[in-house]
Protein backbone atom coordinates (compact mmCIF):
# COMPACT_ATOMS: atom_id res chain seq x y z
CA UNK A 1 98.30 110.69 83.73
CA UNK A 2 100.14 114.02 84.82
CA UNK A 3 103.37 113.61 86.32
CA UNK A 4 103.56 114.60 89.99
CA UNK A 5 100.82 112.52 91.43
CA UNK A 6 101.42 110.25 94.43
CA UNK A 7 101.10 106.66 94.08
CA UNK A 8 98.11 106.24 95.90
CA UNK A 9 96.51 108.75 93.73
CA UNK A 10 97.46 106.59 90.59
CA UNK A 11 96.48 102.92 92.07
CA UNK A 12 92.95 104.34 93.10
CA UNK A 13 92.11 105.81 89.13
CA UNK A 14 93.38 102.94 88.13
CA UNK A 15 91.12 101.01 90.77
CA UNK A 16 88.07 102.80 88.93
CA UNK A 17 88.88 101.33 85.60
CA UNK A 18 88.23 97.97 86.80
CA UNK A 19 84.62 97.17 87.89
CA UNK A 20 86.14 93.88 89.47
CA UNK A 21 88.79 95.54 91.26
CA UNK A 22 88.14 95.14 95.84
CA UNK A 23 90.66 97.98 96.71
CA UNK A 24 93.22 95.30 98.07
CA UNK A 25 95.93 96.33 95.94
CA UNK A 26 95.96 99.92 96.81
CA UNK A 27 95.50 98.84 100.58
CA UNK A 28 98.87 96.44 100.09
CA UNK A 29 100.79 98.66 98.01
CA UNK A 30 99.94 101.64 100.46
CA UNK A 31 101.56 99.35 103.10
CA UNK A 32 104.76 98.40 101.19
CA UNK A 33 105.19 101.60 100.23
CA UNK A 34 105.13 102.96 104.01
CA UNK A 35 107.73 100.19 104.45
CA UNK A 36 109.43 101.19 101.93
CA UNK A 37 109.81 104.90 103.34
CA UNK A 38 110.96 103.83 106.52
CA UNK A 39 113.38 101.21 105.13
CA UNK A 40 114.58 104.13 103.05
CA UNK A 41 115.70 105.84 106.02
CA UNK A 42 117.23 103.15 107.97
CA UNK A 43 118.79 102.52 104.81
CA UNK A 44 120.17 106.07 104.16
CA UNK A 45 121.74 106.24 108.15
CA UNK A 46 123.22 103.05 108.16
CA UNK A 47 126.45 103.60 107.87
CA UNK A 48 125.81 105.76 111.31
CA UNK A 49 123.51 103.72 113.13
CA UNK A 50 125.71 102.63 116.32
CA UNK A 51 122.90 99.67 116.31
CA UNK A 52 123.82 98.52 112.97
CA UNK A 53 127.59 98.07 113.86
CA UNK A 54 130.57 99.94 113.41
CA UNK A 55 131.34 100.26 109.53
CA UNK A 56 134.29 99.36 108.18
CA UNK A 57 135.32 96.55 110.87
CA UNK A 58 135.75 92.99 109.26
CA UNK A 59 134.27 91.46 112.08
CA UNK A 60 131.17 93.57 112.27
CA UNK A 61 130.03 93.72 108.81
CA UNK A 62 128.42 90.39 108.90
CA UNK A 63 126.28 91.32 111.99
CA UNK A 64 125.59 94.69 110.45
CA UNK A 65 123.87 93.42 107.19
CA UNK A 66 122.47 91.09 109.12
CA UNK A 67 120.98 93.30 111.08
CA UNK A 68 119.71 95.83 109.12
CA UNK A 69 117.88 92.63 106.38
CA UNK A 70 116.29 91.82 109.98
CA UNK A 71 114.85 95.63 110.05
CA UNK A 72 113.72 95.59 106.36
CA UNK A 73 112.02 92.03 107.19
CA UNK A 74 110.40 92.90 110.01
CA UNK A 75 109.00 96.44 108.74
CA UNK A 76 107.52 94.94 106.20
CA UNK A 77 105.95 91.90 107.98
CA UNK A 78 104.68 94.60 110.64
CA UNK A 79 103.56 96.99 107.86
CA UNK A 80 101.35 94.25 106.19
CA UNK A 81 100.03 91.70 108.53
CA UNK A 82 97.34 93.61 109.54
CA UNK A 83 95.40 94.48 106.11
CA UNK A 84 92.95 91.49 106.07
CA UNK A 85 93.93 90.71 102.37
CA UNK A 86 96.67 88.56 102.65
CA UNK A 87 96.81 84.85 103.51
CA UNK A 88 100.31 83.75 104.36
CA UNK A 89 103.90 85.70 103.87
CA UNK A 90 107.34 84.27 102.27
CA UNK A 91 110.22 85.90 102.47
CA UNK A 92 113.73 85.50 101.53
CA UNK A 93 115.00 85.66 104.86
CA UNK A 94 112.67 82.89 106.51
CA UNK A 95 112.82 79.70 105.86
CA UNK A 96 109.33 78.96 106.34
CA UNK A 97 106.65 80.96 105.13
CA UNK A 98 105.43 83.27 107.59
CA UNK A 99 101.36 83.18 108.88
CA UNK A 100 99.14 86.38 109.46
CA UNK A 101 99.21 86.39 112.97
CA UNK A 102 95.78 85.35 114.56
CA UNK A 103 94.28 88.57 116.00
CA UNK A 104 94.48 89.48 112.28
CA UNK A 105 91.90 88.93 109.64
CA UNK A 106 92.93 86.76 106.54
CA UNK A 107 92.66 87.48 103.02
CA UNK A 108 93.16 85.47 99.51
CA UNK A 109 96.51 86.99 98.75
CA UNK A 110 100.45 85.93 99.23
CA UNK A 111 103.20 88.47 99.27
CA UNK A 112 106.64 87.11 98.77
CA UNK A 113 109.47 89.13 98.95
CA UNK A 114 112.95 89.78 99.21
CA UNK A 115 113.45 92.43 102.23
CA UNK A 116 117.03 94.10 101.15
CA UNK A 117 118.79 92.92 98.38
CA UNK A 118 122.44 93.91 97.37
CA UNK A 119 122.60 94.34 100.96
CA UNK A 120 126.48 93.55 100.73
CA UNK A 121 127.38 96.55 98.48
CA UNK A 122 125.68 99.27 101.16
CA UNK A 123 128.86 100.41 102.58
CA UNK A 124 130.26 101.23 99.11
CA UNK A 125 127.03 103.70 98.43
CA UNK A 126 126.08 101.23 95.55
CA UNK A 127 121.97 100.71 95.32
CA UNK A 128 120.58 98.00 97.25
CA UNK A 129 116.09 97.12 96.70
CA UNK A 130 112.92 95.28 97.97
CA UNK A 131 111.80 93.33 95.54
CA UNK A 132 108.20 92.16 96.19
CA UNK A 133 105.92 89.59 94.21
CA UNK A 134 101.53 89.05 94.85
CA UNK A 135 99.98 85.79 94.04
CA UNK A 136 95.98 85.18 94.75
CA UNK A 137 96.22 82.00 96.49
CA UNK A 138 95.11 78.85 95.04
CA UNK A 139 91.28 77.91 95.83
CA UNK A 140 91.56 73.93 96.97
CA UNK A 141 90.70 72.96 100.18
CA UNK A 142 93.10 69.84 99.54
CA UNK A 143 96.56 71.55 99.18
CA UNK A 144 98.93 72.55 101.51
CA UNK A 145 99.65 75.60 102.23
CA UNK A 146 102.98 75.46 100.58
CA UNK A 147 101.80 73.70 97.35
CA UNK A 148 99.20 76.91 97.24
CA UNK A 149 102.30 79.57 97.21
CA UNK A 150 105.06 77.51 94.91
CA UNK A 151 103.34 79.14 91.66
CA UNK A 152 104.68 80.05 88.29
CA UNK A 153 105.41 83.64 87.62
CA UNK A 154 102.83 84.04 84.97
CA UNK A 155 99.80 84.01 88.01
CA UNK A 156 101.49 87.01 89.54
CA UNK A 157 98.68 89.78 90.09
CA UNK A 158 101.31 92.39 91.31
CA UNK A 159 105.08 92.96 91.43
CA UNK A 160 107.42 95.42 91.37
CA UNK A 161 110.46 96.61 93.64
CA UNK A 162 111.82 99.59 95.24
CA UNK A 163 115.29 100.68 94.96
CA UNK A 164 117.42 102.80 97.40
CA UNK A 165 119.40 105.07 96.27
CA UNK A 166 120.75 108.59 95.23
CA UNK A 167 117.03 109.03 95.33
CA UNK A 168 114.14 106.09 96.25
CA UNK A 169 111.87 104.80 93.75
CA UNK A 170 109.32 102.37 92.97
CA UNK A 171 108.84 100.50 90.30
CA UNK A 172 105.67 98.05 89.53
CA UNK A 173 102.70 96.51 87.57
CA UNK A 174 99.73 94.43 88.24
CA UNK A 175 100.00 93.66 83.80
CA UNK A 176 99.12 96.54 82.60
CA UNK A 177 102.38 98.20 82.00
CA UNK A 178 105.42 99.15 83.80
CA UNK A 179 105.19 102.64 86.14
CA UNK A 180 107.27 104.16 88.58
CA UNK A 181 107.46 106.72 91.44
CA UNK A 182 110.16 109.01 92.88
CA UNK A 183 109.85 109.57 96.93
CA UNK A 184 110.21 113.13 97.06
CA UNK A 185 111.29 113.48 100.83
CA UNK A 186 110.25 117.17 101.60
CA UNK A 187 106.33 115.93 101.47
CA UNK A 188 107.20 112.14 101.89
CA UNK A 189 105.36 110.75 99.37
CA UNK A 190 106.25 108.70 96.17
CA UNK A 191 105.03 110.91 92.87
CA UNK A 192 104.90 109.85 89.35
CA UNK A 193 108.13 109.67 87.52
CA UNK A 194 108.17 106.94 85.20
CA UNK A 195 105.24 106.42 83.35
CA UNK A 196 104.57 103.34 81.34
CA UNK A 197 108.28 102.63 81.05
CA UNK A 198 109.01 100.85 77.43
CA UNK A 199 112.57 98.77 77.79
CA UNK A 200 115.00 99.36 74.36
CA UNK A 201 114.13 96.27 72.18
CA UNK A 202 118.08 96.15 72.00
CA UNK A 203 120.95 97.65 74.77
CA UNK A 204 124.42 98.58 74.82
CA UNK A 205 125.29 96.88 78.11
CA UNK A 206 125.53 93.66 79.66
CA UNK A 207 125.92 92.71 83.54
CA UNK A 208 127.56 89.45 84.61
CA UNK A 209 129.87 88.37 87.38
CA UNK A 210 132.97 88.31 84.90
CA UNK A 211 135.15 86.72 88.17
CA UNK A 212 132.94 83.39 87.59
CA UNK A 213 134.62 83.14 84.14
CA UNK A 214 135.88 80.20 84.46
CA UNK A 215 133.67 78.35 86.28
CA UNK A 216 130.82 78.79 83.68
CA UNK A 217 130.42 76.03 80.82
CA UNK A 218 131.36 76.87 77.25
CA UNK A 219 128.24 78.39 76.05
CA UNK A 220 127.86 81.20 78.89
CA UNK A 221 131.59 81.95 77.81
CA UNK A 222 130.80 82.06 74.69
CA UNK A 223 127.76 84.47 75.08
CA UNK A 224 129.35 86.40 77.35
CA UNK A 225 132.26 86.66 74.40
CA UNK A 226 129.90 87.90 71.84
CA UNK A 227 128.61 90.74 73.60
CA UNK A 228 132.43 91.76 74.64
CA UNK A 229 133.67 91.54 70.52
CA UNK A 230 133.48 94.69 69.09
CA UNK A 231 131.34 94.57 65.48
CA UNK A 232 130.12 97.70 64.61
CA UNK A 233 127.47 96.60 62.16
CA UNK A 234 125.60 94.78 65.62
CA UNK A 235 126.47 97.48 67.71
CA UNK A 236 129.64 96.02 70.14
CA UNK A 237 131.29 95.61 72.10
CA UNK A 238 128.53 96.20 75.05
CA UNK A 239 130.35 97.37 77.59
CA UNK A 240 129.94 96.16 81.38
CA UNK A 241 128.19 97.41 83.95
CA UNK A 242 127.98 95.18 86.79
CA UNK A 243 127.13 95.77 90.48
CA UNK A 244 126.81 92.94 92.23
CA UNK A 245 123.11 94.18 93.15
CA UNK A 246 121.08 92.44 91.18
CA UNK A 247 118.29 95.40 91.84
CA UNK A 248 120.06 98.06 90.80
CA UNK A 249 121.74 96.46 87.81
CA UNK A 250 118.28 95.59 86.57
CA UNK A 251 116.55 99.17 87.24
CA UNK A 252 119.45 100.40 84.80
CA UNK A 253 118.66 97.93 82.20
CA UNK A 254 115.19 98.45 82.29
CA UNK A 255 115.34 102.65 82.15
CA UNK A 256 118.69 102.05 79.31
CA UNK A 257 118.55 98.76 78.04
CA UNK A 258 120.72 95.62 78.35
CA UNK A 259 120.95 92.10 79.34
CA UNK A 260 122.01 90.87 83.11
CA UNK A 261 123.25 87.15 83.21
CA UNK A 262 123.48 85.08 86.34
CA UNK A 263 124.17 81.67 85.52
CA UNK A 264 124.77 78.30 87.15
CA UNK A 265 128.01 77.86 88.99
CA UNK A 266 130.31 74.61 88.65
CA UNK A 267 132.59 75.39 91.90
CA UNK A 268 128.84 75.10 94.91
CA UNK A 269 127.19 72.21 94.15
CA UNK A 270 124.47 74.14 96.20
CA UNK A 271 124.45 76.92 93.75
CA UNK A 272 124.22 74.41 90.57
CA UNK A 273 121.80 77.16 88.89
CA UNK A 274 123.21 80.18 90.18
CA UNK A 275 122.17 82.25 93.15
CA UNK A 276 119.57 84.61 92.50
CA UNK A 277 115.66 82.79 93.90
CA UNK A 278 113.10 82.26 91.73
CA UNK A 279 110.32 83.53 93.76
CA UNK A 280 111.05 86.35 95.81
CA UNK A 281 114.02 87.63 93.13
CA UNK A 282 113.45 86.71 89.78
CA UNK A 283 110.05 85.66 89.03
CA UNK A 284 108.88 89.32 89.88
CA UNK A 285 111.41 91.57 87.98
CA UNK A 286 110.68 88.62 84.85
CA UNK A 287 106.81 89.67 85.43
CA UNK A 288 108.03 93.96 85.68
CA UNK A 289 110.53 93.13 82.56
CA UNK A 290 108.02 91.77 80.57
CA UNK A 291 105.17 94.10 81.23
CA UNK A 292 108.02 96.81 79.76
CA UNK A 293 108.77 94.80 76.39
CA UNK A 294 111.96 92.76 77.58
CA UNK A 295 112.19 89.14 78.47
CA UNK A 296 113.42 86.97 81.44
CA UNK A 297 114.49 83.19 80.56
CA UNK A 298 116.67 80.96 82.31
CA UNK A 299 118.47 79.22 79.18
CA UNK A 300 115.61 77.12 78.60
CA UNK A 301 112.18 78.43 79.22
CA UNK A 302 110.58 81.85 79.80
CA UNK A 303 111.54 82.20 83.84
CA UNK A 304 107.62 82.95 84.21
CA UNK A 305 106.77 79.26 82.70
CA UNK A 306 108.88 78.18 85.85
CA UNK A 307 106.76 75.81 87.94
CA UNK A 308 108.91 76.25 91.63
CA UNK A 309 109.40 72.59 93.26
CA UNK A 310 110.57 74.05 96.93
CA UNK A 311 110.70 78.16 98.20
CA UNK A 312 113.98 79.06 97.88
CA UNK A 313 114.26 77.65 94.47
CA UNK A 314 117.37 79.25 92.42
CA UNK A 315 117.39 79.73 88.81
CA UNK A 316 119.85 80.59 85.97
CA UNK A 317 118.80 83.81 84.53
CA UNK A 318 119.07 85.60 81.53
CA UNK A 319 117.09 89.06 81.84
CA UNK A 320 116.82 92.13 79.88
CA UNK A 321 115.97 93.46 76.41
CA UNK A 322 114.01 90.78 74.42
CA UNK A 323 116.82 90.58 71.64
CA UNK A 324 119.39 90.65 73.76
CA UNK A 325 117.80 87.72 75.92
CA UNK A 326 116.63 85.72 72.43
CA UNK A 327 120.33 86.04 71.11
CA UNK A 328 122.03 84.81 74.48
CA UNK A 329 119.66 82.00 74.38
CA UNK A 330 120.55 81.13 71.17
CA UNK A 331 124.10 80.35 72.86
CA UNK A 332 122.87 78.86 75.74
CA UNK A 333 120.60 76.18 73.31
CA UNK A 334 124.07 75.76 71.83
CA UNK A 335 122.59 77.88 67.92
CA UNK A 336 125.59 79.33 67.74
């Protein structure tokens, strides 16, 4: 498809290529992607937004992410509720899930989401994203309506994120390949960019949290080693590119290639499996890395094989290009 067109433009010819299709994707992505614009600008000014906190004071700066995840939360909730397709929210802000409010029609589908994440690294211009999963919910009149959303990955119908930036972007699939759009903010709409984006089977980088060092066991270490020895018949050393915005560091392995590791964390025994959540962080950028020829596993199993036991589930995670991710779980299955 030419390059150029606007991302409603591409979800509605897709649309026609499925008979089935009811048109409530294009009316929820439409949404998120208004969100998204004025997120985007909140996003852009915060650093001059007198109702965001003064920048650069220690004893602001909690208030003033605060605040500004509270803005992101709340656009999107406002942007959404009212589309008659979806059934019940989550977000990684609320602890509960969040209901369609009552003077609003209900649909079959759950959007779970993390509002503004990397949110720490804003003052330092580094990219901070929504990240944004769909599940159809489950059709039995005898679950809860928490057993309905706690899901495995591989039911997604829809995820993607959108990343704020040098420029904004978004980036999704509903499994059939990985696209994404560039907000052009002269017209304000997002136009094609990235079509059908194919992740290098193999990268040159690899993202961790190298301060954790010692707190990891002996086979993240020892991973983590292996990509840092230089060997130039495999290509090393990778060299490291970390953020500490788990977005951002991810949108550059997926356009470049490369491997981000998160794992567990022996110093929080309330962090025992890291920090990232399974189903508003990494269960949707496992379903976009996939969709683009990489891999997401925590150690163990393919993250999307992940059945979540509570909402704000955390996972160890290795994600990235698919030999990159099968060699570091060679490691982590102690095979080398």
């Amino acid at each position: 498809m030419a390059k150029g067109i606007t991302v409603t433009e591409y979800i509605l010819a897709m649309q026609k290529e499925r008979p089935e299709a009811t048109g409530a994707f294009t009316v929820l992505l439409a949404e998120l992607t208004v969100a998204a614009k004025i997120i985007a600008q909140k996003v852009n000014k915060a650093n001059l937004t007198e109702d965001l906190g003064s920048v650069g004071s220690d004893s602001v700066d909690e208030e003033h992410f605060q605040k500004l995840t509270e803005f992101a939360n709340a656009t999107i909730v406002n942007r959404v509720s009212h589309t008659g397709h979806l059934w019940c929210m989550a977000s990684k802000k609320e602890t509960d899930l969040i209901p369609i409010p009552p003077r609003y029609s209900k649909g079959d589908y759950i959007l779970v989401f993390d509002p503004l994440g990397g949110i720490s690294n804003i003052d330092v211009h580094i990219d901070v994203g929504t990240v944004f999963s769909i599940l159809k919910k489950v059709d039995s009149g005898d679950m809860s309506l928490m057993t309905s959303v706690l899901q495995p990955g591989h039911k997604q119908v829809a995820a993607g994120y959108f990343i704020y930036g040098s420029s904004t972007m978004m980036v999704y699939t509903t499994g059939s390949g990985v696209h994404g759009f560039t907000l052009e903010p002269r017209i304000g709409e997002f136009l094609l960019s990235h079509e059908n984006i194919r992740m290098p089977e193999k990268g040159k980088t690899y993202s961790v949290n190298e301060g954790n060092y010692y707190f990891w066991d002996e086979k993240v270490q020892n991973a983590v080693e292996y990509f840092k020895t230089p060997d130039i018949k495999t290509g090393r050393p990778y060299a490291l590119r970390y953020t500490g915005s788990f977005v951002a560091d991810f949108h550059r392995n997926l356009l470049q290639g490369g491997i981000h590791i998160y794992p567990g964390d022996s110093r929080d025994p309330m962090k025992p499996h890291g920090k990232l959540m399974l189903m508003c962080e990494v269960s949707p950028l496992a379903f976009v890395v996939e969709q683009a020829g990489g891999a997401a596993s925590t150690g163990s199993e393919r993250v999307l094989d992940v059945q979540p036991q509570y909402l704000h589930q955390r996972v160890p995670v290795l994600i990235g290009s698919s030999a990159d991710v099968s060699l570091a779980e060679e490691f982590m299955q102690g095979k080398r």
